[in-house]
PDB file of N, CA and C in Angstrom:
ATOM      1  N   UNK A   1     -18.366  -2.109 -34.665  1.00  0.00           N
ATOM      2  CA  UNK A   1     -16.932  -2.294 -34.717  1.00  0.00           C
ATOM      3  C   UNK A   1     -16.197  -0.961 -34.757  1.00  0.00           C
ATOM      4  N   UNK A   2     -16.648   0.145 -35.384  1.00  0.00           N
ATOM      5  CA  UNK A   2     -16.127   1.305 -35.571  1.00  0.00           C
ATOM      6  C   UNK A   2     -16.102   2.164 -34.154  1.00  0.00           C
ATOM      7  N   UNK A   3     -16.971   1.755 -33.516  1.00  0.00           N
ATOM      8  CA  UNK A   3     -17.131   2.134 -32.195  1.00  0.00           C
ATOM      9  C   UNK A   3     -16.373   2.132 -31.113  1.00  0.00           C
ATOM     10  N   UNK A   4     -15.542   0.582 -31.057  1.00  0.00           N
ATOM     11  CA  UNK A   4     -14.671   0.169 -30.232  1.00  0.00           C
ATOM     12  C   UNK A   4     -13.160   0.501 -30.137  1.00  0.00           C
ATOM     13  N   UNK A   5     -12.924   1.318 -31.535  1.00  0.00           N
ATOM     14  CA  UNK A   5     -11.349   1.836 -32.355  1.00  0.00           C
ATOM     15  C   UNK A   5     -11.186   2.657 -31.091  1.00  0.00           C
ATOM     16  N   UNK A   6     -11.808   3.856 -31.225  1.00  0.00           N
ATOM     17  CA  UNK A   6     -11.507   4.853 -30.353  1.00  0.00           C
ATOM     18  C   UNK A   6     -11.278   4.639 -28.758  1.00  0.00           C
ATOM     19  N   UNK A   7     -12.484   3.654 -28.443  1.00  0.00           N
ATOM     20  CA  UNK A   7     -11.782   3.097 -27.066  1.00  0.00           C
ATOM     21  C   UNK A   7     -10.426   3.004 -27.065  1.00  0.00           C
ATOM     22  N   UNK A   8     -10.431   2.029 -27.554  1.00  0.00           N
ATOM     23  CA  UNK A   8      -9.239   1.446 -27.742  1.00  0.00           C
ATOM     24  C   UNK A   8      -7.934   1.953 -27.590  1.00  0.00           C
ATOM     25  N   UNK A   9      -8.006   2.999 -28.168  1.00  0.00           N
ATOM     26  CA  UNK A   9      -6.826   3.643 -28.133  1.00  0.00           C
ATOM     27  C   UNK A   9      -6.756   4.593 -26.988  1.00  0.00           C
ATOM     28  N   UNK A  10      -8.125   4.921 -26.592  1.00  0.00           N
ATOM     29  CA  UNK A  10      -8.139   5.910 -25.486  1.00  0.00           C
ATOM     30  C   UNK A  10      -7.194   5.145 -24.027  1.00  0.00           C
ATOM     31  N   UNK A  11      -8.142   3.794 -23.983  1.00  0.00           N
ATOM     32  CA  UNK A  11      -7.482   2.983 -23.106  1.00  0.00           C
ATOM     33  C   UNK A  11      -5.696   2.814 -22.967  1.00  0.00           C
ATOM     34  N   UNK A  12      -5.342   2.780 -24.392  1.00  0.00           N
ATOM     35  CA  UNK A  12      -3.966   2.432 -24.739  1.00  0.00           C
ATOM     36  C   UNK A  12      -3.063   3.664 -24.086  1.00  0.00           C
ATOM     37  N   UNK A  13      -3.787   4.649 -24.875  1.00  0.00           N
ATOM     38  CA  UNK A  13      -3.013   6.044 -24.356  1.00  0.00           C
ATOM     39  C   UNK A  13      -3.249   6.520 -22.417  1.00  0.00           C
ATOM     40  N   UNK A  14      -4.300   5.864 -22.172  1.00  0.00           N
ATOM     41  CA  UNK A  14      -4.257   5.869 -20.440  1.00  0.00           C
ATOM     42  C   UNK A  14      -3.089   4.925 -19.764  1.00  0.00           C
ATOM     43  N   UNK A  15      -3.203   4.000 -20.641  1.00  0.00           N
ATOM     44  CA  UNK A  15      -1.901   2.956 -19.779  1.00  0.00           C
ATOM     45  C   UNK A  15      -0.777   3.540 -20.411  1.00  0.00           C
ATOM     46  N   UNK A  16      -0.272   4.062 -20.944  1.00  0.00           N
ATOM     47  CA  UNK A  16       1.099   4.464 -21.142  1.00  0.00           C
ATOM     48  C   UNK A  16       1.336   5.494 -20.435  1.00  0.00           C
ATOM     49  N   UNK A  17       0.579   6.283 -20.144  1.00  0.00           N
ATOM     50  CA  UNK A  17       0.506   7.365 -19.523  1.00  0.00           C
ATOM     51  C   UNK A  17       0.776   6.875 -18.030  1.00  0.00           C
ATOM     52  N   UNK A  18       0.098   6.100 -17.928  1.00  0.00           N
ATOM     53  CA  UNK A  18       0.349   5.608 -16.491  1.00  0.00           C
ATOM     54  C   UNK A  18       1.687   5.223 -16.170  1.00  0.00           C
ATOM     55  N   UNK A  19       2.168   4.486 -16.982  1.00  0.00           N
ATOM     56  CA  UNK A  19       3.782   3.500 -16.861  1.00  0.00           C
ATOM     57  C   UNK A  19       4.423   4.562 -17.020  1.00  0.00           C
ATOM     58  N   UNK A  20       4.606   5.668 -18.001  1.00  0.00           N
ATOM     59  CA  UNK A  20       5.258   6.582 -17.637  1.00  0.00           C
ATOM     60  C   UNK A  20       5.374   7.585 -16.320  1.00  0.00           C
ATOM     61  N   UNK A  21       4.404   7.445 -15.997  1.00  0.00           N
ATOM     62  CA  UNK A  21       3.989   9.076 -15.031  1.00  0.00           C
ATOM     63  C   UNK A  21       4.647   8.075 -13.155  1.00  0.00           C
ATOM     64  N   UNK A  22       3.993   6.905 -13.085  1.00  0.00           N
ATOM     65  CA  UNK A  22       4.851   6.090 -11.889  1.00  0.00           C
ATOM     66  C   UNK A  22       6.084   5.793 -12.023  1.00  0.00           C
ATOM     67  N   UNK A  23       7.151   5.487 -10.878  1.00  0.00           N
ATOM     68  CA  UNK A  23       8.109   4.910 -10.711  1.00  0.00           C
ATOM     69  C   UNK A  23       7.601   3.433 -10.936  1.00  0.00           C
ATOM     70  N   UNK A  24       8.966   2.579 -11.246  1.00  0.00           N
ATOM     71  CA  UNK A  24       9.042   1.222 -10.880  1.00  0.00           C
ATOM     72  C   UNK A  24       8.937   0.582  -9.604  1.00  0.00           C
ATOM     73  N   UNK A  25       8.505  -0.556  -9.904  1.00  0.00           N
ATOM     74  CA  UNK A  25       8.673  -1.261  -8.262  1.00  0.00           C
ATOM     75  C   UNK A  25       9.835  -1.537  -8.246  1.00  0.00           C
ATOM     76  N   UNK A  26      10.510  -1.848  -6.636  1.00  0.00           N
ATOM     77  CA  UNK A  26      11.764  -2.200  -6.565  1.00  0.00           C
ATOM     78  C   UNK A  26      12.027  -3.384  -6.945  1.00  0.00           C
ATOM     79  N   UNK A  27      13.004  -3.435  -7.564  1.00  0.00           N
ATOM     80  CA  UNK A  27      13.735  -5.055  -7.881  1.00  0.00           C
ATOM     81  C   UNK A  27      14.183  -6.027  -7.174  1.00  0.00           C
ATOM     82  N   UNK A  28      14.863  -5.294  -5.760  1.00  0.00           N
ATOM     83  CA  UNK A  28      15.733  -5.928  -4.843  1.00  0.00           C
ATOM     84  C   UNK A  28      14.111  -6.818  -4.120  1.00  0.00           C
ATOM     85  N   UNK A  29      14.464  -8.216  -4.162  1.00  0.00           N
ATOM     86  CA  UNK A  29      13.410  -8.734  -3.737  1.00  0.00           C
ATOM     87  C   UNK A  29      13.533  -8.887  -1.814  1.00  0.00           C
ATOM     88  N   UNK A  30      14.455  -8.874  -1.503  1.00  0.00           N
ATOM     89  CA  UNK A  30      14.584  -8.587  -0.061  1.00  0.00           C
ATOM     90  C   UNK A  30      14.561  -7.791   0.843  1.00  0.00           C
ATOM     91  N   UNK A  31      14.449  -6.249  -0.275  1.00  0.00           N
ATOM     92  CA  UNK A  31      14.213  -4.858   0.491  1.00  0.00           C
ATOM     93  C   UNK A  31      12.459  -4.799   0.554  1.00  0.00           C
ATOM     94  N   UNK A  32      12.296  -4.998   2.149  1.00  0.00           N
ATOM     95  CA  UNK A  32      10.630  -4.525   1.765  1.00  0.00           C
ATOM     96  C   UNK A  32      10.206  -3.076   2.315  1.00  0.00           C
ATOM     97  N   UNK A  33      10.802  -2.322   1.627  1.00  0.00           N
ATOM     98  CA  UNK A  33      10.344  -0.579   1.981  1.00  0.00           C
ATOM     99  C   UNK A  33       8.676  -0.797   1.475  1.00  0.00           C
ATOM    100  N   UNK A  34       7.949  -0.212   1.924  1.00  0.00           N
ATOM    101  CA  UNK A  34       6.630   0.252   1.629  1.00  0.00           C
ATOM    102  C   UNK A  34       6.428   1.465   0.674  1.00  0.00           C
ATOM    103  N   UNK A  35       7.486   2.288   1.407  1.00  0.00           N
ATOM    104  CA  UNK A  35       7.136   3.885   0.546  1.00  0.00           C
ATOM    105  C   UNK A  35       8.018   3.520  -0.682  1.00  0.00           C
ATOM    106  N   UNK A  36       8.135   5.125  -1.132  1.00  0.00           N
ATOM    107  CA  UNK A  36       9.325   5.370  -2.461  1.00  0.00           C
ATOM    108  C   UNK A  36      10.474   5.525  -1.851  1.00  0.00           C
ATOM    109  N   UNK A  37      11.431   5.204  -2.754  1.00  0.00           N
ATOM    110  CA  UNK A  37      12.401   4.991  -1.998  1.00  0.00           C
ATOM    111  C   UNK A  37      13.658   5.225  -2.810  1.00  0.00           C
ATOM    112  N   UNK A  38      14.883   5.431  -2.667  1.00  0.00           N
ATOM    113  CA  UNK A  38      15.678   5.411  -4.012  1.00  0.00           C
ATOM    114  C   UNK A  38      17.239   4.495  -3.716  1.00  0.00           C
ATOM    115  N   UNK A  39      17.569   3.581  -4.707  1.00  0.00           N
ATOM    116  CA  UNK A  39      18.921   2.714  -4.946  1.00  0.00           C
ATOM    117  C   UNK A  39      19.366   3.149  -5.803  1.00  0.00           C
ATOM    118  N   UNK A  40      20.913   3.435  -5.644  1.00  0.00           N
ATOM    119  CA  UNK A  40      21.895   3.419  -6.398  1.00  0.00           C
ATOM    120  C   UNK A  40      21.246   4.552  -7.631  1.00  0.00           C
ATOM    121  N   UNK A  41      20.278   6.084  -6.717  1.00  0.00           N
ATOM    122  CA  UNK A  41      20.571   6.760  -7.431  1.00  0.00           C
ATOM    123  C   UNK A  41      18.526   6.957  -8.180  1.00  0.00           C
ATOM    124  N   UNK A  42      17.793   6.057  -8.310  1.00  0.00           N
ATOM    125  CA  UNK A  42      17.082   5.220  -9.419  1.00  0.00           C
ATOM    126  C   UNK A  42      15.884   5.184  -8.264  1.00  0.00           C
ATOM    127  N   UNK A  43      14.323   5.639  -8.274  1.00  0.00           N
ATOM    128  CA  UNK A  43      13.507   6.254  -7.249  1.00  0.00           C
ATOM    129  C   UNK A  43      12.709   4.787  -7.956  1.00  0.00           C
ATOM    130  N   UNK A  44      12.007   3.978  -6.880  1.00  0.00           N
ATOM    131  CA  UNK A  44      11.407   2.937  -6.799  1.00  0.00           C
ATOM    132  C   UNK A  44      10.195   2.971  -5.857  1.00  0.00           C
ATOM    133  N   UNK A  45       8.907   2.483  -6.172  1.00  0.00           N
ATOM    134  CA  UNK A  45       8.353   2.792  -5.137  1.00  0.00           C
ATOM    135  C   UNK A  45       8.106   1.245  -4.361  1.00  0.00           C
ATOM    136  N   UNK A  46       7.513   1.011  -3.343  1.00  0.00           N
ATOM    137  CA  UNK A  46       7.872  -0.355  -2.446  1.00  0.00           C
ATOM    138  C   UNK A  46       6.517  -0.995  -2.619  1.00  0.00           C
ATOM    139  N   UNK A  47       5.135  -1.075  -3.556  1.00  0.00           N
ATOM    140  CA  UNK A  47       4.082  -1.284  -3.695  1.00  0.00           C
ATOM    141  C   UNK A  47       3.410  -1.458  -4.840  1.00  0.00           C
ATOM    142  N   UNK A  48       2.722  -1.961  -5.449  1.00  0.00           N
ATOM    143  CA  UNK A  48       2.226  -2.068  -6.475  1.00  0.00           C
ATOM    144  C   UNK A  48       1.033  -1.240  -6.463  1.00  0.00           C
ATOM    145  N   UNK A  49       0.605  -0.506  -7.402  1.00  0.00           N
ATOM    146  CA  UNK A  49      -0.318   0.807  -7.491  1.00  0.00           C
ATOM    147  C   UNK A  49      -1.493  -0.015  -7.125  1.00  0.00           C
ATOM    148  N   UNK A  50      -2.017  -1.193  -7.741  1.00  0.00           N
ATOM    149  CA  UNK A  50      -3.522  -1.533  -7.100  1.00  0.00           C
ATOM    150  C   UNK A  50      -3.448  -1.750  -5.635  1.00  0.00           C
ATOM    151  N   UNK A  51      -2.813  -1.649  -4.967  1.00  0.00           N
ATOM    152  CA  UNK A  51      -2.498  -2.004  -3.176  1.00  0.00           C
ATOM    153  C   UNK A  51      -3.397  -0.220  -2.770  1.00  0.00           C
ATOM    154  N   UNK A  52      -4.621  -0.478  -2.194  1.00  0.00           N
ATOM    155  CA  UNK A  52      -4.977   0.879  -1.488  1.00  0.00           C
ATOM    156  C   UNK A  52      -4.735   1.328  -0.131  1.00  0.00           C
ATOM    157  N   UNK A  53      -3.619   0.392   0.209  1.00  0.00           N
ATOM    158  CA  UNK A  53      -3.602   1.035   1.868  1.00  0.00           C
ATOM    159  C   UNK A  53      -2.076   1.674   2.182  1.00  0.00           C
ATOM    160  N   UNK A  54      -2.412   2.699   3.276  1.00  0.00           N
ATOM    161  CA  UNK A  54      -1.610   3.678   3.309  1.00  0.00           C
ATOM    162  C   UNK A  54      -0.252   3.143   3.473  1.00  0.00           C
ATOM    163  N   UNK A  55       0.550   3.650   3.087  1.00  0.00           N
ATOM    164  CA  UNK A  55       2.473   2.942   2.969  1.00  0.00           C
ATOM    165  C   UNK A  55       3.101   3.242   4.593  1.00  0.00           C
ATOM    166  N   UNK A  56       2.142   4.409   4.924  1.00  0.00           N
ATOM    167  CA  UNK A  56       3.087   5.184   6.504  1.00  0.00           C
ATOM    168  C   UNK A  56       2.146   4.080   7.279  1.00  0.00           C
ATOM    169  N   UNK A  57       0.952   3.684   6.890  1.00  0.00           N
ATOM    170  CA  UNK A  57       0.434   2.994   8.495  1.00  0.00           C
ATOM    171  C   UNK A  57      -0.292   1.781   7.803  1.00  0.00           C
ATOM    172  N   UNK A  58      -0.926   1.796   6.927  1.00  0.00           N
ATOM    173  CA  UNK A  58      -1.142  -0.028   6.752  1.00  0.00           C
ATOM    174  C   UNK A  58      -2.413  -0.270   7.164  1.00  0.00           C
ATOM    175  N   UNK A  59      -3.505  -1.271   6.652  1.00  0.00           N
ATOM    176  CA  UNK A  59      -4.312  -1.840   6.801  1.00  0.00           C
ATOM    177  C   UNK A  59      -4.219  -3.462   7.936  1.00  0.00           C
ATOM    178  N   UNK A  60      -3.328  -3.774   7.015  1.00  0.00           N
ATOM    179  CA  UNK A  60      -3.124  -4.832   7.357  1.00  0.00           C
ATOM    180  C   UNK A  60      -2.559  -5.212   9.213  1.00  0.00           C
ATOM    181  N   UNK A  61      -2.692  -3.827   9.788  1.00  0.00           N
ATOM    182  CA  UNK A  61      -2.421  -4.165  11.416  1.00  0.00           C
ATOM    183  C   UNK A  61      -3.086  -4.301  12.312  1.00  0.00           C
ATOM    184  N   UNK A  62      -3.187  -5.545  12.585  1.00  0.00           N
ATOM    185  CA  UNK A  62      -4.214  -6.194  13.434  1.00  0.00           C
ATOM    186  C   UNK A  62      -4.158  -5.058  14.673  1.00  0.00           C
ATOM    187  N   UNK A  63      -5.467  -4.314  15.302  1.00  0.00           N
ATOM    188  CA  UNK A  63      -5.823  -3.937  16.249  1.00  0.00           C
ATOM    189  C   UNK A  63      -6.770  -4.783  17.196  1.00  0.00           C
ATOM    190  N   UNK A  64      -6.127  -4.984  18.414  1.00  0.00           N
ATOM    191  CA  UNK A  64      -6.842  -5.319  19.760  1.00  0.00           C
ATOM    192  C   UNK A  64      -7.795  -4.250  20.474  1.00  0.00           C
ATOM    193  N   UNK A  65      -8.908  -4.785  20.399  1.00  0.00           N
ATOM    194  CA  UNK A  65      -9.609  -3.766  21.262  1.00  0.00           C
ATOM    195  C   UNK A  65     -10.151  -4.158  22.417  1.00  0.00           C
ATOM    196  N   UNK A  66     -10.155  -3.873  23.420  1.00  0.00           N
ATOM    197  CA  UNK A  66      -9.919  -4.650  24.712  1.00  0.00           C
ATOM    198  C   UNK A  66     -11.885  -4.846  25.528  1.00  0.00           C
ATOM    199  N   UNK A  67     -12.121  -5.409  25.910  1.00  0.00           N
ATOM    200  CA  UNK A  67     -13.540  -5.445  26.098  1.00  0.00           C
ATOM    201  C   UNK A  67     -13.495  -4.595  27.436  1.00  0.00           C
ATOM    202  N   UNK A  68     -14.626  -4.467  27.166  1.00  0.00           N
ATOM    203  CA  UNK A  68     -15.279  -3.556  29.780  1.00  0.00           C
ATOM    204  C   UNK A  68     -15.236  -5.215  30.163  1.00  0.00           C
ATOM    205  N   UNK A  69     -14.598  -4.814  31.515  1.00  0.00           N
ATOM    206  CA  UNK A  69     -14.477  -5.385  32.191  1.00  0.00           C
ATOM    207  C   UNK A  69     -13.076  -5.633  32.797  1.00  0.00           C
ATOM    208  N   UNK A  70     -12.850  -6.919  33.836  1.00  0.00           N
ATOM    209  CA  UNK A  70     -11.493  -7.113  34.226  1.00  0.00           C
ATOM    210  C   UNK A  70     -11.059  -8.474  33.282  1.00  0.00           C
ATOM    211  N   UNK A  71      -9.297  -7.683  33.044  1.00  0.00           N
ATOM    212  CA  UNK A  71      -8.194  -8.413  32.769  1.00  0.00           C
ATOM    213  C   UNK A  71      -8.187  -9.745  33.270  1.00  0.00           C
ATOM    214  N   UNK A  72      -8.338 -10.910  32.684  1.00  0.00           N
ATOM    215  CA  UNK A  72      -7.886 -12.115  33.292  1.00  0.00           C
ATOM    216  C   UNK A  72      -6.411 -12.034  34.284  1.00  0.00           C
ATOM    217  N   UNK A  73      -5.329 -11.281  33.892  1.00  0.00           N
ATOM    218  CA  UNK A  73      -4.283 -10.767  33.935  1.00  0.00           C
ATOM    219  C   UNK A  73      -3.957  -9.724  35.192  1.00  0.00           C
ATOM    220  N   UNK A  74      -5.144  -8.970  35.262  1.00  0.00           N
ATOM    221  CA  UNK A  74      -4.821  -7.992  36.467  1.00  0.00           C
ATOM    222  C   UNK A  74      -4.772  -8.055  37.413  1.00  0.00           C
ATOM    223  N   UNK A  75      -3.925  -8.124  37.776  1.00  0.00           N
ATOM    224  CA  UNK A  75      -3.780  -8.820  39.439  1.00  0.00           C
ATOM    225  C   UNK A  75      -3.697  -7.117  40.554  1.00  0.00           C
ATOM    226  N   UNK A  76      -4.195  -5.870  39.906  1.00  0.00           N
ATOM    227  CA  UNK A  76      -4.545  -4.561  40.861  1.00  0.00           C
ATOM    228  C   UNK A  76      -5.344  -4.803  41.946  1.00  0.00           C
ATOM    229  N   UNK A  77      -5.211  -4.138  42.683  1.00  0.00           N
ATOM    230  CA  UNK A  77      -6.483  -4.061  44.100  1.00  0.00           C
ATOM    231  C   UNK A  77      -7.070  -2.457  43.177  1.00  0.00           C
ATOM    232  N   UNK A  78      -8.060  -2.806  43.276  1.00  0.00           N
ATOM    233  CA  UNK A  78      -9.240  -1.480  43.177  1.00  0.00           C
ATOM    234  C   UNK A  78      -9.463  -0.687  43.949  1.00  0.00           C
ATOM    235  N   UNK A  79      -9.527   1.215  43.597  1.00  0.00           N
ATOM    236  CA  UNK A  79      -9.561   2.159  44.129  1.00  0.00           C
ATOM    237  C   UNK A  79     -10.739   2.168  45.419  1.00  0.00           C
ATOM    238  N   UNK A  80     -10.231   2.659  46.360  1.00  0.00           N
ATOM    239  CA  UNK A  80     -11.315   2.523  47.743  1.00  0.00           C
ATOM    240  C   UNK A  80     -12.060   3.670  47.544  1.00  0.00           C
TER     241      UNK A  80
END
């Protein structure tokens, strides 16, 4: 039991540290900025800290990668 005190507090003093040292998320529930950003003055950032993907480009964007071969679509004549 004496063991777990010191955690304890170590933990405590990491999360405060944390809430202090970040901005807030934004409030405005209809602004969806990604980055930091600032209203009326008051620096907000657009993400919640456990989110790991980048704010400028995103995980979440579906990339097409196109196979060899021809386009169902291409209606070119091919180089002679």
């Amino acid at each position: 039991m004496t063991l777990r005190y010191p955690f304890s507090r170590l933990y405590l003093l990491l999360l405060v540290l944390l809430l202090a040292a970040g901005c807030r998320t934004c409030p405005i529930a209809s602004c969806h900025t990604r980055k930091v950003h600032m209203h009326d003055g008051a620096k907000y950032r657009g993400q919640p800290l456990w989110k790991k993907q980048n704010p400028a480009i995103g995980e979440k964007i579906k990339w097409h990668r196109q196979t060899t071969g021809k386009r169902k679509a291409d209606k070119s004549k091919p180089l002679k």
